[in-house]
PDB file of N, CA and C in Angstrom:
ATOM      1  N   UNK A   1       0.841  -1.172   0.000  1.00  0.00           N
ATOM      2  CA  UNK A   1       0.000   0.000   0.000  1.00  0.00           C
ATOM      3  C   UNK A   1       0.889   1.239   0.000  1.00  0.00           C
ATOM      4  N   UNK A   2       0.608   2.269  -0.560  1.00  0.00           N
ATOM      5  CA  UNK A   2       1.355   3.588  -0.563  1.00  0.00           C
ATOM      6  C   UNK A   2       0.304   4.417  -0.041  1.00  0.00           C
ATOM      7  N   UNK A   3       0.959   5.323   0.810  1.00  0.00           N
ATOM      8  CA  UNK A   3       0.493   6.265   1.189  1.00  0.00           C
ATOM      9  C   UNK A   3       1.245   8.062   0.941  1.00  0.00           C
ATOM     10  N   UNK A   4       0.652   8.631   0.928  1.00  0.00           N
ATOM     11  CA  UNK A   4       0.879   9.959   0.551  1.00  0.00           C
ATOM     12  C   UNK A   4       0.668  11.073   1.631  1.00  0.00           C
ATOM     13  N   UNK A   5       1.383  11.837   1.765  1.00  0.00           N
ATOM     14  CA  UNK A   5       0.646  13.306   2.844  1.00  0.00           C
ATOM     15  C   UNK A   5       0.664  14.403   2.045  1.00  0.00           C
ATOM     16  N   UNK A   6      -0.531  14.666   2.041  1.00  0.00           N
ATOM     17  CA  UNK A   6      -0.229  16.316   0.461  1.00  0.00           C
ATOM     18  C   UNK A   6       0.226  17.448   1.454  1.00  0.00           C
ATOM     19  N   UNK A   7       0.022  17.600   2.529  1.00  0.00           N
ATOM     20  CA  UNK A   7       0.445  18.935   3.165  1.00  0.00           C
ATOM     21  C   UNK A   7       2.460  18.661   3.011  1.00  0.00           C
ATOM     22  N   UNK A   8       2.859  17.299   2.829  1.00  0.00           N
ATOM     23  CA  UNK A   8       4.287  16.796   2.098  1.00  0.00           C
ATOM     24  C   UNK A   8       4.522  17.037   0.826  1.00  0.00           C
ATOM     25  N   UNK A   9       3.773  17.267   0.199  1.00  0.00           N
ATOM     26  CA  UNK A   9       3.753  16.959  -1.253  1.00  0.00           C
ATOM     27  C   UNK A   9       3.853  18.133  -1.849  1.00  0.00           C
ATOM     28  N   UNK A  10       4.675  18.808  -3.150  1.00  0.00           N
ATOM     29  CA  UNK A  10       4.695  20.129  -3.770  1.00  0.00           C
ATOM     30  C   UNK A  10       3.674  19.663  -4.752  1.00  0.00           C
ATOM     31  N   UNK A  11       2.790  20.879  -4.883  1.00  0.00           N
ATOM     32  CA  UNK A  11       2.389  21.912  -6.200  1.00  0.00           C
ATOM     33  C   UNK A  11       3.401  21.347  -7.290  1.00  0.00           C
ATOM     34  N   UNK A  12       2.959  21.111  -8.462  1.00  0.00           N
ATOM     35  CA  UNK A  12       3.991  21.030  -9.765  1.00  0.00           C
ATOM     36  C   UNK A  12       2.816  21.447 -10.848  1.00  0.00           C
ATOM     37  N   UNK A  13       3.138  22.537 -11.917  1.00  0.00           N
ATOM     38  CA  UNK A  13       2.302  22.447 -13.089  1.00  0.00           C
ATOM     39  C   UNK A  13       2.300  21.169 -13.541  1.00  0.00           C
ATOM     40  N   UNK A  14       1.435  21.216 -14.146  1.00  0.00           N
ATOM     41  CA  UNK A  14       1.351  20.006 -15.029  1.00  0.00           C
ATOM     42  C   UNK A  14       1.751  19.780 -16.314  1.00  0.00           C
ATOM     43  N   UNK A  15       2.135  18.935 -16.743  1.00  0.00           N
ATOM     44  CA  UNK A  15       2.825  18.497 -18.026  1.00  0.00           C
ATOM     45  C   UNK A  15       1.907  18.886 -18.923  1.00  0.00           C
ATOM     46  N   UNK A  16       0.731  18.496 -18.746  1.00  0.00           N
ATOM     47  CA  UNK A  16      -0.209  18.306 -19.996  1.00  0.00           C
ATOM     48  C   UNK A  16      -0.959  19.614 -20.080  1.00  0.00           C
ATOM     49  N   UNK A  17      -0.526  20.547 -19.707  1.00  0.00           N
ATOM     50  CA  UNK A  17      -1.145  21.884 -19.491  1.00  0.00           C
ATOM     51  C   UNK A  17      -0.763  22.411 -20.271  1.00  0.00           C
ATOM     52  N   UNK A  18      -2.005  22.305 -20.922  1.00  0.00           N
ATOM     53  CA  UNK A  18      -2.173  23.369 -22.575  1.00  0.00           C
ATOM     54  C   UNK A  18      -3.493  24.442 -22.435  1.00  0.00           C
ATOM     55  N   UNK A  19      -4.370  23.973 -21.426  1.00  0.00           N
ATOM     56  CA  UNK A  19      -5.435  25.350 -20.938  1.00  0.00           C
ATOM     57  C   UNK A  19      -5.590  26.187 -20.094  1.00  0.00           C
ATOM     58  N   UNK A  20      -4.417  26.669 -19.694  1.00  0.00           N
ATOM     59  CA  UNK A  20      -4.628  27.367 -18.147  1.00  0.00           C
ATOM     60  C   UNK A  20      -3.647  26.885 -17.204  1.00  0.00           C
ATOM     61  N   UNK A  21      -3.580  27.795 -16.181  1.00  0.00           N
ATOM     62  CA  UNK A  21      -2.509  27.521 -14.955  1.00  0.00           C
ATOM     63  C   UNK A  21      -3.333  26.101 -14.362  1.00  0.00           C
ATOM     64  N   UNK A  22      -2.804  25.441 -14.258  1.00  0.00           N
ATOM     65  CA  UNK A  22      -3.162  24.145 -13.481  1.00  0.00           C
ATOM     66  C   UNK A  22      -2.112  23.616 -12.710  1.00  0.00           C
ATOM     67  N   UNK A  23      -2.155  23.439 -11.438  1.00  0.00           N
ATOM     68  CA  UNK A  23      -1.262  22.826 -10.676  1.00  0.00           C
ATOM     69  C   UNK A  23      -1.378  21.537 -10.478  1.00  0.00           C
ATOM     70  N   UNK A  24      -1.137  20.481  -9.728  1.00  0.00           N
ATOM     71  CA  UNK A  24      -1.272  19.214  -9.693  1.00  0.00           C
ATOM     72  C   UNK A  24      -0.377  18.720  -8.445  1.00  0.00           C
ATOM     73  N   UNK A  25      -0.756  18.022  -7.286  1.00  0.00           N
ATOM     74  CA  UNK A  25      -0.406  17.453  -6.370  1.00  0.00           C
ATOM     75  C   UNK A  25      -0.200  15.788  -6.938  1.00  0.00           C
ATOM     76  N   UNK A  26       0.583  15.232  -6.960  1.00  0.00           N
ATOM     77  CA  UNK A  26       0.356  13.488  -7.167  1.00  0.00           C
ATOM     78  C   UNK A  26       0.922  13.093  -5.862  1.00  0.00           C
ATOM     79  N   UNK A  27      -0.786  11.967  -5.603  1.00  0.00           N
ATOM     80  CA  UNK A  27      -0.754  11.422  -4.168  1.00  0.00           C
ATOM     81  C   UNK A  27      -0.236   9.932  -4.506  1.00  0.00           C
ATOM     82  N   UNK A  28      -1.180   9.483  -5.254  1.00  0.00           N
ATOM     83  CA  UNK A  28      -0.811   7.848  -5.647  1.00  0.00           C
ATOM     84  C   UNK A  28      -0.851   7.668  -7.287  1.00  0.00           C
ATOM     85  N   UNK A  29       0.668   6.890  -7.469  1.00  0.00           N
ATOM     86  CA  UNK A  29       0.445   6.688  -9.067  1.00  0.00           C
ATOM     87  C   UNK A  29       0.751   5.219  -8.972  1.00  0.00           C
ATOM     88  N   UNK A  30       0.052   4.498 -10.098  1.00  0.00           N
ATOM     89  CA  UNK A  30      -0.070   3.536 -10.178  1.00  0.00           C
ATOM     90  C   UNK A  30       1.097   2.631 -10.984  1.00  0.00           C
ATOM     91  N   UNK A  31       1.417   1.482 -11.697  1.00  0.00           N
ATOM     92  CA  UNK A  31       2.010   1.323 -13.030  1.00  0.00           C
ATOM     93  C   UNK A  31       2.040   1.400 -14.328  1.00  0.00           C
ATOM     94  N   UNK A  32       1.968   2.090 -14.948  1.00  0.00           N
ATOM     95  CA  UNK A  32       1.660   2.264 -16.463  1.00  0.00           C
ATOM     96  C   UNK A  32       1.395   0.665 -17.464  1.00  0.00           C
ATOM     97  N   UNK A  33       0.483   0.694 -17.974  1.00  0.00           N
ATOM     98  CA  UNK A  33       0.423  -0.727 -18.581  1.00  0.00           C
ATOM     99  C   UNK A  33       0.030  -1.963 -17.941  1.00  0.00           C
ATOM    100  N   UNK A  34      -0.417  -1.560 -16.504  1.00  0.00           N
ATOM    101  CA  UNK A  34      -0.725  -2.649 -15.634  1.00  0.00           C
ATOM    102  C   UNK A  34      -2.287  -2.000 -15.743  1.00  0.00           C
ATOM    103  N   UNK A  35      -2.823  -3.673 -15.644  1.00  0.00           N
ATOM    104  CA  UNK A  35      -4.735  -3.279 -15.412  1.00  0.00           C
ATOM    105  C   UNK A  35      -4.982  -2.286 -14.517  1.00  0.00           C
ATOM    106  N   UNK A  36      -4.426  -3.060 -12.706  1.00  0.00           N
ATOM    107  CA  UNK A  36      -4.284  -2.044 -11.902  1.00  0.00           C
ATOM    108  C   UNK A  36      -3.631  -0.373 -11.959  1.00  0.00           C
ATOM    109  N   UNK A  37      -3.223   0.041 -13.089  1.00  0.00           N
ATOM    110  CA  UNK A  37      -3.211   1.103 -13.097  1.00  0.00           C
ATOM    111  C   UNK A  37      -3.963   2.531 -12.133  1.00  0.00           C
ATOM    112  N   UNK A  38      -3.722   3.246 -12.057  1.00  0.00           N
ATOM    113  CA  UNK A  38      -4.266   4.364 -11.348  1.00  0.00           C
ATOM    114  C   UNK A  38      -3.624   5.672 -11.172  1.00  0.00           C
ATOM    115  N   UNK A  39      -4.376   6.597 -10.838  1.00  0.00           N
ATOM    116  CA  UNK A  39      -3.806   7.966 -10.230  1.00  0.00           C
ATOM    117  C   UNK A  39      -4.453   8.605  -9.419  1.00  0.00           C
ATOM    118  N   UNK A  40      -4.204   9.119  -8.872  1.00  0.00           N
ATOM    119  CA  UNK A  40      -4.804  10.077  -7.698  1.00  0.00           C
ATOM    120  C   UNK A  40      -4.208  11.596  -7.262  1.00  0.00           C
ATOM    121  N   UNK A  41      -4.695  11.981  -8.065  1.00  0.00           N
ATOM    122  CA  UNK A  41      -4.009  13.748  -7.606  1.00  0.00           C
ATOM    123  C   UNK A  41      -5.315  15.030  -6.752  1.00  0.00           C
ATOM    124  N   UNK A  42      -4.372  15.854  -6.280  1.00  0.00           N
ATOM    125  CA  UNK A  42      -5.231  17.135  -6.108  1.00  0.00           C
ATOM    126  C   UNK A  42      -5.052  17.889  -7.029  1.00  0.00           C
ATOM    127  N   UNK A  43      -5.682  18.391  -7.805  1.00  0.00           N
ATOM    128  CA  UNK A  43      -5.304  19.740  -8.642  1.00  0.00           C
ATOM    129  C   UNK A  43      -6.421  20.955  -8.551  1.00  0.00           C
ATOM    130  N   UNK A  44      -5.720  21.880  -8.944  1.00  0.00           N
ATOM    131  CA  UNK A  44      -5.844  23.388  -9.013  1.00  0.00           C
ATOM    132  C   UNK A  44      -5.717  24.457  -9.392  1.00  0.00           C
ATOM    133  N   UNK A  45      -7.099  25.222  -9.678  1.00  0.00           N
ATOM    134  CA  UNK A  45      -6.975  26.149 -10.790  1.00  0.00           C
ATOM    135  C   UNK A  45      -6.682  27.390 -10.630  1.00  0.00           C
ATOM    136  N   UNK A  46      -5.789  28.249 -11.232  1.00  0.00           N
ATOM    137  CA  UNK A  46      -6.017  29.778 -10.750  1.00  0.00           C
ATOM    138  C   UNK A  46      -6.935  30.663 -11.304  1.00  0.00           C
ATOM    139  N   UNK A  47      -8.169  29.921 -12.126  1.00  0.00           N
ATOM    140  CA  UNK A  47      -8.913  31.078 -12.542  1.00  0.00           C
ATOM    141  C   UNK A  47      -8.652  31.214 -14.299  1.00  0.00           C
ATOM    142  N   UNK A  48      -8.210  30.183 -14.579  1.00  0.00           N
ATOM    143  CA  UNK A  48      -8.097  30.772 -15.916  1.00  0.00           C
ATOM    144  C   UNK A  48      -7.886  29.293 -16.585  1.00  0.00           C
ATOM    145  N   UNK A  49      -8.423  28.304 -16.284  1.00  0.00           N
ATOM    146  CA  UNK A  49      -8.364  27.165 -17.005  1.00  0.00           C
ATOM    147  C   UNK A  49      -9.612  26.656 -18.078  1.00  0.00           C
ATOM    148  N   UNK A  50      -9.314  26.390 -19.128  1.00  0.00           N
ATOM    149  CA  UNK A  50     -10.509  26.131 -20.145  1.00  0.00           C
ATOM    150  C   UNK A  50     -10.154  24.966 -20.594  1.00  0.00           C
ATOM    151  N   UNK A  51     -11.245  24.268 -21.161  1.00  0.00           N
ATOM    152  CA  UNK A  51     -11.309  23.345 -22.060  1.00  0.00           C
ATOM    153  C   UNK A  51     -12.631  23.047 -22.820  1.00  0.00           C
ATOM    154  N   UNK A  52     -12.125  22.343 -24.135  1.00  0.00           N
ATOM    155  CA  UNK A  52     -13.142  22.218 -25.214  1.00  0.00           C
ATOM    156  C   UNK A  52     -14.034  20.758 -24.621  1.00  0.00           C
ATOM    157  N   UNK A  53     -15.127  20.624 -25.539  1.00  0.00           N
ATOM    158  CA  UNK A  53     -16.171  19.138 -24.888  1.00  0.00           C
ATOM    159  C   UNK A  53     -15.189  18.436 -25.485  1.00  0.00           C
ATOM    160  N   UNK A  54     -14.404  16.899 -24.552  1.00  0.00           N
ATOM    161  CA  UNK A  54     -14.131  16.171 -24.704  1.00  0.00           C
ATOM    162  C   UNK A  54     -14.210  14.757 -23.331  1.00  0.00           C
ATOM    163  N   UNK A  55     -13.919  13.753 -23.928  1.00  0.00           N
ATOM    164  CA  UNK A  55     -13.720  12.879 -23.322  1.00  0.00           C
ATOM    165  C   UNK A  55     -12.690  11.905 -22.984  1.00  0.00           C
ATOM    166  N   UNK A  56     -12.281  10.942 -22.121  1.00  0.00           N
ATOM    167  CA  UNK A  56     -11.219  10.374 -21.884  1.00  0.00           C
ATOM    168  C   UNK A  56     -11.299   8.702 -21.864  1.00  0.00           C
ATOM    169  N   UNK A  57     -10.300   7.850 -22.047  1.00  0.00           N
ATOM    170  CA  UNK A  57     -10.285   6.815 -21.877  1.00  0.00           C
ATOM    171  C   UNK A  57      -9.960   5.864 -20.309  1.00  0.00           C
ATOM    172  N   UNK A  58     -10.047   6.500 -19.951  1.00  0.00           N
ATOM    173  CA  UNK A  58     -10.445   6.088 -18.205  1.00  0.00           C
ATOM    174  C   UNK A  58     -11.200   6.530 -17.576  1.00  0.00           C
ATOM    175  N   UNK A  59     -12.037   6.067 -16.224  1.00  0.00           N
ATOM    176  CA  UNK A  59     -12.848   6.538 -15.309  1.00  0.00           C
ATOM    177  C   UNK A  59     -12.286   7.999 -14.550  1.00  0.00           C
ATOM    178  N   UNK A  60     -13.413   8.916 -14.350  1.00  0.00           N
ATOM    179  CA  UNK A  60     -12.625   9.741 -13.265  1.00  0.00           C
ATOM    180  C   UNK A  60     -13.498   9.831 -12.234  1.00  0.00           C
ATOM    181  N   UNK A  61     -13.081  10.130 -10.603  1.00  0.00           N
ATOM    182  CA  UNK A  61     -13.875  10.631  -9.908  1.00  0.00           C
ATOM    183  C   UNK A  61     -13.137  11.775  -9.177  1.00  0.00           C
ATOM    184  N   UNK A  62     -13.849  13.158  -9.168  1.00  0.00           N
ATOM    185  CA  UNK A  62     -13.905  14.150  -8.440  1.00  0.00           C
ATOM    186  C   UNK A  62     -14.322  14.622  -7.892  1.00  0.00           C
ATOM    187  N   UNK A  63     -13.559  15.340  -6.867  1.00  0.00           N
ATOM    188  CA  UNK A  63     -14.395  15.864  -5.559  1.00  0.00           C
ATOM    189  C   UNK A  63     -13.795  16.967  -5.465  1.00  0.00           C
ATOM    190  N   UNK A  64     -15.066  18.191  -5.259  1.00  0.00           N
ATOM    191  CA  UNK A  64     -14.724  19.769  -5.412  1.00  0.00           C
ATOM    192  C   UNK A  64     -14.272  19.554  -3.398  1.00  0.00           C
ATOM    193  N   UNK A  65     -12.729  20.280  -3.622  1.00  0.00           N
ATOM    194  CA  UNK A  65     -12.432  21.100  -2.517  1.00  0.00           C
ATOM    195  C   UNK A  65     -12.895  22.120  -2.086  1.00  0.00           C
ATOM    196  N   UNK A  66     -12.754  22.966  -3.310  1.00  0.00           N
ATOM    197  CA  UNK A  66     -12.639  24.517  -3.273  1.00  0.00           C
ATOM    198  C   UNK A  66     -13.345  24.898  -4.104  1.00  0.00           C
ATOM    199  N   UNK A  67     -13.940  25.810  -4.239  1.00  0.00           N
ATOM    200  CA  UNK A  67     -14.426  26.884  -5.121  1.00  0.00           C
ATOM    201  C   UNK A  67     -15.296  26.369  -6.357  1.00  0.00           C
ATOM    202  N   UNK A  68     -15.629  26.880  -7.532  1.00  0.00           N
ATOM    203  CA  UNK A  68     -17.028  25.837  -8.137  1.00  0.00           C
ATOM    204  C   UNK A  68     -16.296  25.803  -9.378  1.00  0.00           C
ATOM    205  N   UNK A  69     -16.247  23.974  -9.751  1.00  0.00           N
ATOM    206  CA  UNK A  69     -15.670  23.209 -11.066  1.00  0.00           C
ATOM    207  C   UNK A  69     -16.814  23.400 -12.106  1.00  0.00           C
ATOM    208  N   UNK A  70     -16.478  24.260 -13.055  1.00  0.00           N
ATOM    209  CA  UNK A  70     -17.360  23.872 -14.249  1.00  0.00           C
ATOM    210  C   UNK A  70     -17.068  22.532 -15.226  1.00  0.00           C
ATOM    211  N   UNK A  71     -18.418  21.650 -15.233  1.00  0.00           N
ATOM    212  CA  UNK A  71     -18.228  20.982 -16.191  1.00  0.00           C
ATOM    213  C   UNK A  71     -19.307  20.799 -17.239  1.00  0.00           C
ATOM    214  N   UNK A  72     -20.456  21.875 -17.715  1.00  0.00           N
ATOM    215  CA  UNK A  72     -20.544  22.099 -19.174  1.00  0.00           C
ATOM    216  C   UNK A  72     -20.601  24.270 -18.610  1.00  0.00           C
ATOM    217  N   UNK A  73     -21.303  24.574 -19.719  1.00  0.00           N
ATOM    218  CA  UNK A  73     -21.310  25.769 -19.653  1.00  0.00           C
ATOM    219  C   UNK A  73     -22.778  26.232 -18.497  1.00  0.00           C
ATOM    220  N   UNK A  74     -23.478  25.194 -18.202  1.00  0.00           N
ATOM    221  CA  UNK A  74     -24.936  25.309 -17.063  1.00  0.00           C
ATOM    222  C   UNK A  74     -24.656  24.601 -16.287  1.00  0.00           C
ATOM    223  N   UNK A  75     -23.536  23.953 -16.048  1.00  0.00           N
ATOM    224  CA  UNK A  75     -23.265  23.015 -14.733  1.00  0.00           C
ATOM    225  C   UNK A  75     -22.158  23.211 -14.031  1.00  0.00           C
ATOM    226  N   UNK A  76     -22.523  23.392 -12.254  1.00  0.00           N
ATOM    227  CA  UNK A  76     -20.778  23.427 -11.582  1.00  0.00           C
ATOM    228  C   UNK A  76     -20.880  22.383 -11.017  1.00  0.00           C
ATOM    229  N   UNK A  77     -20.101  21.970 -10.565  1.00  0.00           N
ATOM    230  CA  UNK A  77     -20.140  20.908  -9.091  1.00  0.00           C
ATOM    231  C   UNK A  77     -19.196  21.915  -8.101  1.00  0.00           C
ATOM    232  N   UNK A  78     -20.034  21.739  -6.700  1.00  0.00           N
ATOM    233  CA  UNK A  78     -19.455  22.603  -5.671  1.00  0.00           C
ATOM    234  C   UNK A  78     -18.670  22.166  -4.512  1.00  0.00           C
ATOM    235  N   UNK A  79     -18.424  22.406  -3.402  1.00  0.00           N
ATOM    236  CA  UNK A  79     -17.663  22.070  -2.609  1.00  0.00           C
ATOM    237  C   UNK A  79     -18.127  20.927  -1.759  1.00  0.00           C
ATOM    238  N   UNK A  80     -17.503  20.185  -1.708  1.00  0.00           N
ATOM    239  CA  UNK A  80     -18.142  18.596  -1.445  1.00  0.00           C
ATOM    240  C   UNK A  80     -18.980  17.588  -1.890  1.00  0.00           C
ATOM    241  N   UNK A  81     -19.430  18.336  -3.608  1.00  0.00           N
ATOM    242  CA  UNK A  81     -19.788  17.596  -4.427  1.00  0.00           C
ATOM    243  C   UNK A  81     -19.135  16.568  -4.912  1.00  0.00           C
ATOM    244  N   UNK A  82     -19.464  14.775  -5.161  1.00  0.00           N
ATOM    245  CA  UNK A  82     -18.444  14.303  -6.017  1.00  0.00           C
ATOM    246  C   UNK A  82     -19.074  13.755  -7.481  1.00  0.00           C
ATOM    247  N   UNK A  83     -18.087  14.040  -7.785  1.00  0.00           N
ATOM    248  CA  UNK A  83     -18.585  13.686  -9.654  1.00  0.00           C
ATOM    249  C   UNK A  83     -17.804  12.094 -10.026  1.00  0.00           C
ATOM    250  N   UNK A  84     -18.696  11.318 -10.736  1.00  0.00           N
ATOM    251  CA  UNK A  84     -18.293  10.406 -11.594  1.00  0.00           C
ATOM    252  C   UNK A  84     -18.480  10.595 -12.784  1.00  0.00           C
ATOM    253  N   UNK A  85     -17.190  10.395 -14.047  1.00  0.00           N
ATOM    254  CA  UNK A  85     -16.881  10.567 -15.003  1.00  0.00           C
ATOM    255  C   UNK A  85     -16.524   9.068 -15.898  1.00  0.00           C
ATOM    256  N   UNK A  86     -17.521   8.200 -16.161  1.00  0.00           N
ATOM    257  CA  UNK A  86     -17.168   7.612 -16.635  1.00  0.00           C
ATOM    258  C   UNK A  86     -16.671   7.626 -17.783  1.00  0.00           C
ATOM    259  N   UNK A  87     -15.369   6.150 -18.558  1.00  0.00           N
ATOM    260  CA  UNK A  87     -14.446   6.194 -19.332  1.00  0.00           C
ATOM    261  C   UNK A  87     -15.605   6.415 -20.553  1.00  0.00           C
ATOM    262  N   UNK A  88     -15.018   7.114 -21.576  1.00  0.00           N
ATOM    263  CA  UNK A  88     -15.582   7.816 -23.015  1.00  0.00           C
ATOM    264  C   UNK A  88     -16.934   8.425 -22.728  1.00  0.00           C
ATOM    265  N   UNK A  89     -17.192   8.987 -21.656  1.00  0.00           N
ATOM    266  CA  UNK A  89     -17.998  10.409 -21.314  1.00  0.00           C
ATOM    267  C   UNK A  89     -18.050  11.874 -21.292  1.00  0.00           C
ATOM    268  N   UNK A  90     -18.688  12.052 -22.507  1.00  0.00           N
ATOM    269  CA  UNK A  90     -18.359  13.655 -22.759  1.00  0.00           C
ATOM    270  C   UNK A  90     -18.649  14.502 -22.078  1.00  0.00           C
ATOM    271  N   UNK A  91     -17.605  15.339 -21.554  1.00  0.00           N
ATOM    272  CA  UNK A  91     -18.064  16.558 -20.456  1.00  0.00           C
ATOM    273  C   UNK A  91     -17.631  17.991 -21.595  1.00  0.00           C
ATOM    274  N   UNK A  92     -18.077  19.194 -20.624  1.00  0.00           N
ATOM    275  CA  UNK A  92     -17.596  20.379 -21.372  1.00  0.00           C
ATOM    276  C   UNK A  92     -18.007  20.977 -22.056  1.00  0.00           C
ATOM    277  N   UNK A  93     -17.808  22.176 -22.765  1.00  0.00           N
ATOM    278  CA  UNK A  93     -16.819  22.798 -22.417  1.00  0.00           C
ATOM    279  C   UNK A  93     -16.413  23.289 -21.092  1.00  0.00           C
ATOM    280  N   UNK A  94     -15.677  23.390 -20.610  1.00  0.00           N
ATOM    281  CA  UNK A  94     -15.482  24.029 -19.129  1.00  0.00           C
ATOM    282  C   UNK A  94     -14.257  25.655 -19.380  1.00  0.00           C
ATOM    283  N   UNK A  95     -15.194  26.501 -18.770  1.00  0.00           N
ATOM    284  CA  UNK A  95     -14.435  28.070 -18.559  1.00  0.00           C
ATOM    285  C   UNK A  95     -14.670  28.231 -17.113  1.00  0.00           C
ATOM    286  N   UNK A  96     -13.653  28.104 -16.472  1.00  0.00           N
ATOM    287  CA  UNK A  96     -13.263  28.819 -14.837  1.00  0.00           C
ATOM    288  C   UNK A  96     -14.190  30.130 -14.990  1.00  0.00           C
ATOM    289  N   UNK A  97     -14.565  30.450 -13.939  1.00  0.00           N
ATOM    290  CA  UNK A  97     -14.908  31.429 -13.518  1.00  0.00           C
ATOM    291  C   UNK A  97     -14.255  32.822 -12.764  1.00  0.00           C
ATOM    292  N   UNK A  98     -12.887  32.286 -13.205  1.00  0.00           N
ATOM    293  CA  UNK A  98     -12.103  33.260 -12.815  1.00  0.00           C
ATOM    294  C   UNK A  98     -11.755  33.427 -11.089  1.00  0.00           C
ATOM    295  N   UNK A  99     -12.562  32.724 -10.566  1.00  0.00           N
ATOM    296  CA  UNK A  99     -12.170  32.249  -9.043  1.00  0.00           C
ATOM    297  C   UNK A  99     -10.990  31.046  -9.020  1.00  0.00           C
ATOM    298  N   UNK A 100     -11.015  30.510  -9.575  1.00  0.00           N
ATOM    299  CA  UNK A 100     -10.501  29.054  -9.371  1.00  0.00           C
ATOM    300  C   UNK A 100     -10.846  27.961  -8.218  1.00  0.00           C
ATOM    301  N   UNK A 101     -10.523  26.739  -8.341  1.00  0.00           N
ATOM    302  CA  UNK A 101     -11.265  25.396  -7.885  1.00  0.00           C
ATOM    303  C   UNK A 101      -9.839  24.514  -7.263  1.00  0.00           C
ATOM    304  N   UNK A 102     -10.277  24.010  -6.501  1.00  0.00           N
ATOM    305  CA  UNK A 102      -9.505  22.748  -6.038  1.00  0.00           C
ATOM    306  C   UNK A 102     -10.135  21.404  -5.850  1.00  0.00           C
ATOM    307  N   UNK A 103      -9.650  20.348  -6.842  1.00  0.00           N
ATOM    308  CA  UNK A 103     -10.341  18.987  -6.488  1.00  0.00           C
ATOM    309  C   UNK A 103      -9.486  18.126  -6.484  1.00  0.00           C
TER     310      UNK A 103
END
């Protein structure tokens, strides 16, 4: 079992950050190419993260920390909301509200 402490853990942008300041905590990563695969991060927005409607090839589940996650242009999820995202489920577009979110 691995365990993680995020109040241990740095803030890192993220690699794949092509819409906006996004930070990213990684708590638990899994093996690449193994079924068991997985990830588990905190991430966080400063207010200026967008994205177009798309979808992904894995499950996600999120849970708003902070501040309100848009995921279409009439929907947030709020603070202690959790969202399931199942694999090839289209969400989006999503535009921050210029507050920014933590989930």
């Amino acid at each position: 079992m691995q365990i993680a402490h995020a109040g241990r853990t740095r803030w890192r942008r993220n690699r794949a950050n092509v819409r906006g300041n996004l930070a990213i905590k990684p708590l638990l990563v899994g093996r690449p190419g193994r079924p068991e695969n997985y990830l588990a991060n905190i991430a966080r927005s400063a207010g200026d993260y967008s994205s177009p409607r798309h979808r992904h090839n894995f499950d996600q589940l999120r849970v708003v920390l902070d501040g309100r996650l848009p995921v279409t242009p009439r929907r947030t999820m709020k603070p202690g909301q959790i969202g399931y995202f199942p694999e090839g489920t289209y969400y989006g577009p999503q535009l921050d509200d210029g507050t920014g979110w933590t989930i």
